[in-house]
PDB file of N, CA and C in Angstrom:
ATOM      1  N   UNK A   1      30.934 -47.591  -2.461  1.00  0.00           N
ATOM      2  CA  UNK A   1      30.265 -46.336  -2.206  1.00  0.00           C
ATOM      3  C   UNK A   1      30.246 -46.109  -0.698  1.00  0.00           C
ATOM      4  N   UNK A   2      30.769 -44.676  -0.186  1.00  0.00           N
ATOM      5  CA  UNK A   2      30.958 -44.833   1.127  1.00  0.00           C
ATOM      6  C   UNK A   2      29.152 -44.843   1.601  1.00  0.00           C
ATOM      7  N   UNK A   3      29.149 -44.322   3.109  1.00  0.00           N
ATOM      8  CA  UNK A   3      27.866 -44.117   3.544  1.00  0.00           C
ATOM      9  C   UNK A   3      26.893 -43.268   3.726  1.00  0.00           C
ATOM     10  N   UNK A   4      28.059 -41.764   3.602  1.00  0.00           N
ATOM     11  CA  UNK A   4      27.097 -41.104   3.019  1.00  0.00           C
ATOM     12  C   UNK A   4      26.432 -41.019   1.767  1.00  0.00           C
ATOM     13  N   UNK A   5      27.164 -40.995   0.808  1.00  0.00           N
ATOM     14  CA  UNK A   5      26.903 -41.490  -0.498  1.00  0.00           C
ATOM     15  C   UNK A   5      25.683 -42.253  -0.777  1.00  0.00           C
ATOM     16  N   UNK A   6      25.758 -43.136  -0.283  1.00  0.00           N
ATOM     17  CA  UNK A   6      24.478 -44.740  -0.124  1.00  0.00           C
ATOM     18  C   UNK A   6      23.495 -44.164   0.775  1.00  0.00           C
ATOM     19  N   UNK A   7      23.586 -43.364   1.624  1.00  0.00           N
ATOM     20  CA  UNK A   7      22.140 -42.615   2.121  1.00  0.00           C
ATOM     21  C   UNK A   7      21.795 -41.638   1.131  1.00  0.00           C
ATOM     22  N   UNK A   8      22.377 -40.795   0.927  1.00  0.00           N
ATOM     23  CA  UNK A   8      21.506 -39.595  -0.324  1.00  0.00           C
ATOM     24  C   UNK A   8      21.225 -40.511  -1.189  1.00  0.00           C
ATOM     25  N   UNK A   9      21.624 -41.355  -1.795  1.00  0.00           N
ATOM     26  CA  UNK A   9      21.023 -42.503  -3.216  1.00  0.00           C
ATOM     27  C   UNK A   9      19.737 -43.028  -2.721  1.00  0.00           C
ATOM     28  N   UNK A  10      19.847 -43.374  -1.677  1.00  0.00           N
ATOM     29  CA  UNK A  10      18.616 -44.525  -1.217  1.00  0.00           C
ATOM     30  C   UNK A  10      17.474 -43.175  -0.803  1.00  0.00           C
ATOM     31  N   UNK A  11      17.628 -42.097  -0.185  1.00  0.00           N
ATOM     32  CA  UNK A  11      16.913 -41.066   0.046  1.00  0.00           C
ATOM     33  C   UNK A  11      16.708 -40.422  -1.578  1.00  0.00           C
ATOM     34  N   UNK A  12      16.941 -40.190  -2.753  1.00  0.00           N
ATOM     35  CA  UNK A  12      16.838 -39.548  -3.866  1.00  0.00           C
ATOM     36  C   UNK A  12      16.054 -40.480  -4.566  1.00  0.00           C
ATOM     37  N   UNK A  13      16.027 -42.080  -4.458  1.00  0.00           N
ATOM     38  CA  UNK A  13      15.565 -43.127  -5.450  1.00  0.00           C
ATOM     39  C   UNK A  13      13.973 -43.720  -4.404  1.00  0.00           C
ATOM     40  N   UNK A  14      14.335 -43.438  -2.986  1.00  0.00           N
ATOM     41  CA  UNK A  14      12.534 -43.839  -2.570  1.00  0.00           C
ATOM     42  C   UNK A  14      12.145 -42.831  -3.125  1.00  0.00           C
ATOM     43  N   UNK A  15      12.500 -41.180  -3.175  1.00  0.00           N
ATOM     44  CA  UNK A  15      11.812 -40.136  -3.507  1.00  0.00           C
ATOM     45  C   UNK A  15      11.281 -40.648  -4.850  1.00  0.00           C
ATOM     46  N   UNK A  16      12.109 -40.892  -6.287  1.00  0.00           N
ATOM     47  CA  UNK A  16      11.809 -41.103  -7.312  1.00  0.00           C
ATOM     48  C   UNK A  16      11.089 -42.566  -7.439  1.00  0.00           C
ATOM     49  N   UNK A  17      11.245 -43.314  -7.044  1.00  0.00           N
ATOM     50  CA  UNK A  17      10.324 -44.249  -7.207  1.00  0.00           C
ATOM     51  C   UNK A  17       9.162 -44.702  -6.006  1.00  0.00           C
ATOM     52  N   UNK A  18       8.576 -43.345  -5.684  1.00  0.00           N
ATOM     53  CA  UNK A  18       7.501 -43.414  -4.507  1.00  0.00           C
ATOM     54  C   UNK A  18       7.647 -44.393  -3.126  1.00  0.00           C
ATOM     55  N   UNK A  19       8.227 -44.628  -3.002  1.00  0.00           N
ATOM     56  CA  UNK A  19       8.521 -45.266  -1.945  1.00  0.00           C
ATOM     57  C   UNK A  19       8.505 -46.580  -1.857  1.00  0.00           C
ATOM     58  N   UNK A  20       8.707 -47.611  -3.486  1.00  0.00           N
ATOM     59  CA  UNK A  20       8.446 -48.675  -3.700  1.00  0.00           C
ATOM     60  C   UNK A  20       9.718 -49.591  -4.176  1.00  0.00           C
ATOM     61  N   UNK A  21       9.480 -51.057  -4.096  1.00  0.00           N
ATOM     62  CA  UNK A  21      10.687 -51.801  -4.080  1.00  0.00           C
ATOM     63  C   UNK A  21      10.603 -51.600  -6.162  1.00  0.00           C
ATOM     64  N   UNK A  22      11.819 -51.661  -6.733  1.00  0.00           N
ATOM     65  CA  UNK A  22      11.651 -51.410  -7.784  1.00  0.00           C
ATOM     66  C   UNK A  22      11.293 -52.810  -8.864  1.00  0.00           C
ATOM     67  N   UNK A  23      11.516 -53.979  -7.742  1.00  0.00           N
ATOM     68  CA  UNK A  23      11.138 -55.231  -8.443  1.00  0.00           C
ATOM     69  C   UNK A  23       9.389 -55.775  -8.432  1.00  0.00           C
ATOM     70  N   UNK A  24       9.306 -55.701  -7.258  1.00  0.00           N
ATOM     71  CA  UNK A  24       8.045 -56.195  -6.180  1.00  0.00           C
ATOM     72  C   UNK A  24       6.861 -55.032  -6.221  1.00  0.00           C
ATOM     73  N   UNK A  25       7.169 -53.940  -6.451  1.00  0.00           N
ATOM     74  CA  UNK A  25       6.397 -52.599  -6.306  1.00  0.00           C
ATOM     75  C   UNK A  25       6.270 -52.735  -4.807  1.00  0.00           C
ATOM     76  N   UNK A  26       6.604 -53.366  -3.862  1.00  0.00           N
ATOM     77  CA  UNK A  26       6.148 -53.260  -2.364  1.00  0.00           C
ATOM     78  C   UNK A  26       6.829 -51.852  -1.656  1.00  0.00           C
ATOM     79  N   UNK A  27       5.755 -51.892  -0.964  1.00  0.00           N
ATOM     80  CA  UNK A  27       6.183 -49.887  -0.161  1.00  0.00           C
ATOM     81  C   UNK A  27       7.834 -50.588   0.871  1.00  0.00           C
ATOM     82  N   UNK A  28       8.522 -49.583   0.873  1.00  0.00           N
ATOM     83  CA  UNK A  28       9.644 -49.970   1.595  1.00  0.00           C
ATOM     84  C   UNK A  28      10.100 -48.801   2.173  1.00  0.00           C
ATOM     85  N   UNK A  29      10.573 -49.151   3.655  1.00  0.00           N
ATOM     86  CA  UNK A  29      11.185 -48.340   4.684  1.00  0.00           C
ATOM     87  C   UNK A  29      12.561 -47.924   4.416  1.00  0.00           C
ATOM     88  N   UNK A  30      12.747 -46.734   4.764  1.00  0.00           N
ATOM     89  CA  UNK A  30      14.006 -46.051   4.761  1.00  0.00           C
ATOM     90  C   UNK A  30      14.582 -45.957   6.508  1.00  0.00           C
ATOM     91  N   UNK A  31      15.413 -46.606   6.604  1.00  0.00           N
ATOM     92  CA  UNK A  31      16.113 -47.054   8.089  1.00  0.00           C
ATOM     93  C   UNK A  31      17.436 -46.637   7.812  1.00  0.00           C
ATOM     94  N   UNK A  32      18.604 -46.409   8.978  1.00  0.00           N
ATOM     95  CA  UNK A  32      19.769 -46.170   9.230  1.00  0.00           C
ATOM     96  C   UNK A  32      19.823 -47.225  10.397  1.00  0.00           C
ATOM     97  N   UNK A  33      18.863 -47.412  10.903  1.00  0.00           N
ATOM     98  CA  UNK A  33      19.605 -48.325  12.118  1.00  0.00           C
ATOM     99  C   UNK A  33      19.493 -50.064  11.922  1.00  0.00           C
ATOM    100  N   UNK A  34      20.824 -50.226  12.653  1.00  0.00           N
ATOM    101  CA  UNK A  34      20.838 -51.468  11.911  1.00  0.00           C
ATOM    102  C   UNK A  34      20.504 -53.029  11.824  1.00  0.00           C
ATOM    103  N   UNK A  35      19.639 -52.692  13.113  1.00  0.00           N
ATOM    104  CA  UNK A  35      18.896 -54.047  13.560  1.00  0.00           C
ATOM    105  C   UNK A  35      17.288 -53.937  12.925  1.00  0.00           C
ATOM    106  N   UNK A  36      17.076 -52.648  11.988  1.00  0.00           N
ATOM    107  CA  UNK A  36      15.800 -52.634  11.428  1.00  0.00           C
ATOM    108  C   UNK A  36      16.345 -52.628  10.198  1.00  0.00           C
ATOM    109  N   UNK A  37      17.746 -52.480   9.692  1.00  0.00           N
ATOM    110  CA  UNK A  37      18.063 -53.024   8.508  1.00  0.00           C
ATOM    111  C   UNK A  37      18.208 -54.235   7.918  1.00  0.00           C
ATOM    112  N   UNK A  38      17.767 -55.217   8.952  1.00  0.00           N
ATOM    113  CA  UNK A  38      17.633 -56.612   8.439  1.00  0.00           C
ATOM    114  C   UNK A  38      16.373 -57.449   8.116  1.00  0.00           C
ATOM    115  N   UNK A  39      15.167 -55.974   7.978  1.00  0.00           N
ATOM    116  CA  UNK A  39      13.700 -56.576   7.909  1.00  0.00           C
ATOM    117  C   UNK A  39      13.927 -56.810   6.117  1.00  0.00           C
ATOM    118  N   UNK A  40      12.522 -57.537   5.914  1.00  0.00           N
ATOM    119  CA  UNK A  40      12.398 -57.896   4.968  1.00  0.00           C
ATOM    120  C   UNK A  40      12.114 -56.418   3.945  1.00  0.00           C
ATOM    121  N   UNK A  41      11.505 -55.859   4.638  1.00  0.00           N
ATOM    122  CA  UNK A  41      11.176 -54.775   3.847  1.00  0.00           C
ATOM    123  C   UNK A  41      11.646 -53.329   3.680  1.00  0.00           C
ATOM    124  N   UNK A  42      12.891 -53.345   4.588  1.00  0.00           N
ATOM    125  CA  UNK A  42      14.341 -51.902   4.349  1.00  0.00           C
ATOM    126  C   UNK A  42      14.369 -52.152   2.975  1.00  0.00           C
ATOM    127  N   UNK A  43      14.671 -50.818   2.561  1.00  0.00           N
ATOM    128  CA  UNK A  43      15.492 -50.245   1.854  1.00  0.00           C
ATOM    129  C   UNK A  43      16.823 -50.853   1.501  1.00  0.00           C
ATOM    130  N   UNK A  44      17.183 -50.920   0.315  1.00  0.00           N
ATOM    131  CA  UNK A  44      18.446 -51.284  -0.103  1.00  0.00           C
ATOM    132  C   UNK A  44      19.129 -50.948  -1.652  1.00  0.00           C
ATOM    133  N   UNK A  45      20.189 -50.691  -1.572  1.00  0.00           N
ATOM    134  CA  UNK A  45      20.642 -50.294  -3.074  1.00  0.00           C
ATOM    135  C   UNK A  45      20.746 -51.209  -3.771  1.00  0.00           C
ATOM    136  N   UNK A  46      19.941 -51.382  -4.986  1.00  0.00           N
ATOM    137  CA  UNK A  46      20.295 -52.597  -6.103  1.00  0.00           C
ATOM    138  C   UNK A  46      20.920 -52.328  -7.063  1.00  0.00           C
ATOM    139  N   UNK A  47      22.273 -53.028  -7.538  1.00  0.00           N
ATOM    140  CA  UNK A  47      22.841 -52.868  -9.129  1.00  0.00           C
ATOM    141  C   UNK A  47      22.267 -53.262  -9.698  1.00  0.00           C
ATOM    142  N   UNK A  48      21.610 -52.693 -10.999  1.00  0.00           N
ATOM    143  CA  UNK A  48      20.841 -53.257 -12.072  1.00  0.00           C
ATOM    144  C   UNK A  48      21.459 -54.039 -12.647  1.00  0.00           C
ATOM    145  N   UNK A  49      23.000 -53.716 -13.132  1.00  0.00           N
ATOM    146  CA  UNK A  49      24.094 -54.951 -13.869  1.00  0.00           C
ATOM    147  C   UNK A  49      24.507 -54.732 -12.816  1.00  0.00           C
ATOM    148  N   UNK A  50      24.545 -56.363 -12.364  1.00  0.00           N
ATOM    149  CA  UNK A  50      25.610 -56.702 -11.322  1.00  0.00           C
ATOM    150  C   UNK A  50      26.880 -56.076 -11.183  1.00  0.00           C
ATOM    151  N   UNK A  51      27.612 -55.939 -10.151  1.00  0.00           N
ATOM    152  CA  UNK A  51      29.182 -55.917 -10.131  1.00  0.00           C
ATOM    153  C   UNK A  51      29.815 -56.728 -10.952  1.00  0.00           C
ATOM    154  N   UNK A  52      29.247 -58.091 -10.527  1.00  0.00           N
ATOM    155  CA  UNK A  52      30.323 -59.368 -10.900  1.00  0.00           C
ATOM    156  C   UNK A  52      29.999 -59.376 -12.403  1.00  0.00           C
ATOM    157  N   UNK A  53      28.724 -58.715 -12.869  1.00  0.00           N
ATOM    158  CA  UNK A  53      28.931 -58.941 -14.646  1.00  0.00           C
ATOM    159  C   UNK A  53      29.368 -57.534 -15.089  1.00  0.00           C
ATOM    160  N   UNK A  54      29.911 -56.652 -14.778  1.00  0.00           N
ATOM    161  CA  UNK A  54      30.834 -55.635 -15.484  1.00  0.00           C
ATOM    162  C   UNK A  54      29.981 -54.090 -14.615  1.00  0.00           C
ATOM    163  N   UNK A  55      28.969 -54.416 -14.015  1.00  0.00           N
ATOM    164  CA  UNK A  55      28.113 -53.284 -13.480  1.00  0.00           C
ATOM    165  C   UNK A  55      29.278 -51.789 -12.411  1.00  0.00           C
ATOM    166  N   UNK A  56      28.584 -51.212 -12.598  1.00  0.00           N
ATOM    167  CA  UNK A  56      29.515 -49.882 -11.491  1.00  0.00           C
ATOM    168  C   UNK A  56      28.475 -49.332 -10.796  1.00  0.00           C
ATOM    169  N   UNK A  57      29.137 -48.778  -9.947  1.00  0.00           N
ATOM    170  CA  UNK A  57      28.334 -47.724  -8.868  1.00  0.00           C
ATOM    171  C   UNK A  57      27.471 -46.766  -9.420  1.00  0.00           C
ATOM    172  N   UNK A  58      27.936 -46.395 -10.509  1.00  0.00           N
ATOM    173  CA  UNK A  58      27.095 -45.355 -11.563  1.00  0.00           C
ATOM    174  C   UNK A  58      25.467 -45.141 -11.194  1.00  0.00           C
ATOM    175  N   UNK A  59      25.016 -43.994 -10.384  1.00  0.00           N
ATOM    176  CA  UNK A  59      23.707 -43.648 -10.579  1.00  0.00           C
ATOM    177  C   UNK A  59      22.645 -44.289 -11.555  1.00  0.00           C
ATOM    178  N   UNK A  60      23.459 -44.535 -12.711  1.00  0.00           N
ATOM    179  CA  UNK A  60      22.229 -45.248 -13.906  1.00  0.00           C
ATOM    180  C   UNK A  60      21.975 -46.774 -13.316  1.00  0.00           C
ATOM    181  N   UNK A  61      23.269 -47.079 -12.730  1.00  0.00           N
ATOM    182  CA  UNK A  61      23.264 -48.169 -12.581  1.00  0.00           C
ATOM    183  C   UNK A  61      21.993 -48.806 -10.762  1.00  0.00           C
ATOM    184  N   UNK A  62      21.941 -47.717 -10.697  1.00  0.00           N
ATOM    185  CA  UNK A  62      21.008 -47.958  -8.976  1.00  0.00           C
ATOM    186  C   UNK A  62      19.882 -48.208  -8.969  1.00  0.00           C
ATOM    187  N   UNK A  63      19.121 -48.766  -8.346  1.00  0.00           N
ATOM    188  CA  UNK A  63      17.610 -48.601  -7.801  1.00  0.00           C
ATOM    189  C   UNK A  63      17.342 -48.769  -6.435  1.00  0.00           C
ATOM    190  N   UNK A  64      16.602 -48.670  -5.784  1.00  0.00           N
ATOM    191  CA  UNK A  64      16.015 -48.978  -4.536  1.00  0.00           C
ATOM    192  C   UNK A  64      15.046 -50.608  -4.464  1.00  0.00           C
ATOM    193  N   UNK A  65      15.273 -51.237  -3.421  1.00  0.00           N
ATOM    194  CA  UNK A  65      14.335 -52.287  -3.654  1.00  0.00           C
ATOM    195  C   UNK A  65      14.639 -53.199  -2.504  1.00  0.00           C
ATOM    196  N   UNK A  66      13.326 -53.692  -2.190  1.00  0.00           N
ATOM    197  CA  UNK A  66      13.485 -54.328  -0.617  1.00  0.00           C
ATOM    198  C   UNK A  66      14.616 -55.069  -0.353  1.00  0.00           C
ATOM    199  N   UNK A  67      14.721 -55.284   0.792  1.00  0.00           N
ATOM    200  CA  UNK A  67      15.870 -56.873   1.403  1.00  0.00           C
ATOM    201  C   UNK A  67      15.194 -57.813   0.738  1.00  0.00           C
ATOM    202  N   UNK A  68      14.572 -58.183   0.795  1.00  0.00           N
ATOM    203  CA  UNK A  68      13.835 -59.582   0.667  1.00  0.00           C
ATOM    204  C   UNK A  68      13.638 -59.822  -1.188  1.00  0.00           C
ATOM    205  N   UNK A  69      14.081 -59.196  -1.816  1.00  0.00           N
ATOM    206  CA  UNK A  69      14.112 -58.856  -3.553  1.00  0.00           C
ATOM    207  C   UNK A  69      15.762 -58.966  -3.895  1.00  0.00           C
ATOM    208  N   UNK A  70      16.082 -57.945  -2.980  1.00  0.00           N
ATOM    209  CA  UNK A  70      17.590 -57.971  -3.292  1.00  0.00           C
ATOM    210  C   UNK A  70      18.707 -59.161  -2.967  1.00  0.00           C
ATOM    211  N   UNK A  71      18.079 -59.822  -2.044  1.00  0.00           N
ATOM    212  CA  UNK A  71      19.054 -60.673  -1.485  1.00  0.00           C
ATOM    213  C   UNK A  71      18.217 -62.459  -2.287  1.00  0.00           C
ATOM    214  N   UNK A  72      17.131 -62.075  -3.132  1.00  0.00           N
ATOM    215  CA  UNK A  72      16.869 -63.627  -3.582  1.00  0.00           C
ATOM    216  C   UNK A  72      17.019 -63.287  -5.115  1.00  0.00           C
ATOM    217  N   UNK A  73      17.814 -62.196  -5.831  1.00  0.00           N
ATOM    218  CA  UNK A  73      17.517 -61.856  -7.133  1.00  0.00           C
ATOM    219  C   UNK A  73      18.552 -63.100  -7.694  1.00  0.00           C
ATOM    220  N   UNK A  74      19.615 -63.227  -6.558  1.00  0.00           N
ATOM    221  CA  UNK A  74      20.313 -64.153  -7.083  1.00  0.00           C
ATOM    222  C   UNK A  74      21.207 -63.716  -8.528  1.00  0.00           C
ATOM    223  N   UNK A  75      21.519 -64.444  -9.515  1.00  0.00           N
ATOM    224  CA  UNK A  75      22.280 -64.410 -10.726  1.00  0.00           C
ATOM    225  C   UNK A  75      21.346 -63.720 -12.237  1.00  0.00           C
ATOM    226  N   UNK A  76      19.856 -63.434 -11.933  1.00  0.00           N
ATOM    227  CA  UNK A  76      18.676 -63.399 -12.716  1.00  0.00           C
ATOM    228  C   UNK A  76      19.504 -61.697 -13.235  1.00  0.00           C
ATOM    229  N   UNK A  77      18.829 -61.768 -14.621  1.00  0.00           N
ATOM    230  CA  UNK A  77      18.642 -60.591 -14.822  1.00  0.00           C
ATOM    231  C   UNK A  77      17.807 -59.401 -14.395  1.00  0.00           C
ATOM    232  N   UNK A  78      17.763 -58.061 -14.102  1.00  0.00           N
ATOM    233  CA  UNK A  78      16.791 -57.501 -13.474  1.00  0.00           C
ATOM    234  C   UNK A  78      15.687 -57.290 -14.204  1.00  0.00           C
ATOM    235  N   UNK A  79      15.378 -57.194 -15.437  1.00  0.00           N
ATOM    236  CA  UNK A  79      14.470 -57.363 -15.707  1.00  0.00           C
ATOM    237  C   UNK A  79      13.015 -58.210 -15.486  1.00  0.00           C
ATOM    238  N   UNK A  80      13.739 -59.552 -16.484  1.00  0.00           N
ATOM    239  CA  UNK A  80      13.458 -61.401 -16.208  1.00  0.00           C
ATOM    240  C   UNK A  80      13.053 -61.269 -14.848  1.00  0.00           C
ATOM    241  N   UNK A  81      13.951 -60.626 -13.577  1.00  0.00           N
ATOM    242  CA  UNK A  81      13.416 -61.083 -12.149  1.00  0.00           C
ATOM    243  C   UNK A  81      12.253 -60.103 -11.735  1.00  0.00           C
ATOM    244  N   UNK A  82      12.319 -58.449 -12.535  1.00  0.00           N
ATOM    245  CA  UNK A  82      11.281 -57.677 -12.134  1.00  0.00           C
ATOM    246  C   UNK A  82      10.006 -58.604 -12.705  1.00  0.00           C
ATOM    247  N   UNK A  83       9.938 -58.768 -13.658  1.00  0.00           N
ATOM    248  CA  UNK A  83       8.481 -59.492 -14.287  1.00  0.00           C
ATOM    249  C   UNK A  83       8.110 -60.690 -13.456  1.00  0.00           C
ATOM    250  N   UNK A  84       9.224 -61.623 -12.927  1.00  0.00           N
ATOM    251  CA  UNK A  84       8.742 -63.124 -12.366  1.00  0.00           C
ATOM    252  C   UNK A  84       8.372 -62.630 -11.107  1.00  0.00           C
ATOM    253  N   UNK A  85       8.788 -61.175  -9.940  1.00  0.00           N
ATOM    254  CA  UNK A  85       8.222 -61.031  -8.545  1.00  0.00           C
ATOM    255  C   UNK A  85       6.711 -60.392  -9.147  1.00  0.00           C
ATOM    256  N   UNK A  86       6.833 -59.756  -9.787  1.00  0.00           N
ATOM    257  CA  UNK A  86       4.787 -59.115 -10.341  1.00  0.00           C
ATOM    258  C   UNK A  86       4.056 -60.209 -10.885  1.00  0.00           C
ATOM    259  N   UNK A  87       4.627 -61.163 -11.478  1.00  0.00           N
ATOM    260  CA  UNK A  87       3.716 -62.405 -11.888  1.00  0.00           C
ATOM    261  C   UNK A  87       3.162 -61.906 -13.373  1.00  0.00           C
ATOM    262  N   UNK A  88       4.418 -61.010 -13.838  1.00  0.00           N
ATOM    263  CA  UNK A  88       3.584 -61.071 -15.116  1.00  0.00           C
ATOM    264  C   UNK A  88       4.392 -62.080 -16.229  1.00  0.00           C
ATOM    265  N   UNK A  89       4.994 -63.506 -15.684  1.00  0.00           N
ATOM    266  CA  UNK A  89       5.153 -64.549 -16.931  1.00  0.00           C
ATOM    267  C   UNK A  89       4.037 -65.209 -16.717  1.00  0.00           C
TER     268      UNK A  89
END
């Protein structure tokens, strides 16, 4: 997905999901620049199905959700991993 592309998504999905990580519920910043894109708490596009398990770029397929969510979801399903960051197992 080029970059403009990946800004209107990430600008359309804080809108729709209030400004929250979609795993963590934590409030998250919308940045372009890129030394504040490495906080824990930017903005970032998440595949719900991975790439590597058959996932696409597909809008259905997007959410918004911090650095710090996105980069430890690891191999987990998004679900399984939304419930284990809220603590509801």
């Amino acid at each position: 997905m080029d970059t403009r592309a990946g800004r209107y998504f990430k600008w359309l999905l804080f809108w729709q999901q209030q400004g929250r990580c979609c795993y963590c519920g934590e409030h998250v910043v919308l940045t372009y620049r890129p030394y504040e894109g490495a906080r824990p708490y930017a903005a970032t596009l998440e595949h719900l199905r991975r790439r590597a398990d058959g996932g696409t770029d597909h809008p259905s397929n997007l959410a918004m959700s911090c650095k710090r969510c996105n980069n430890t979801r690891g191999q987990r399903d998004w679900l399984s991993y939304a419930s284990w960051r809220r603590d509801e197992f």
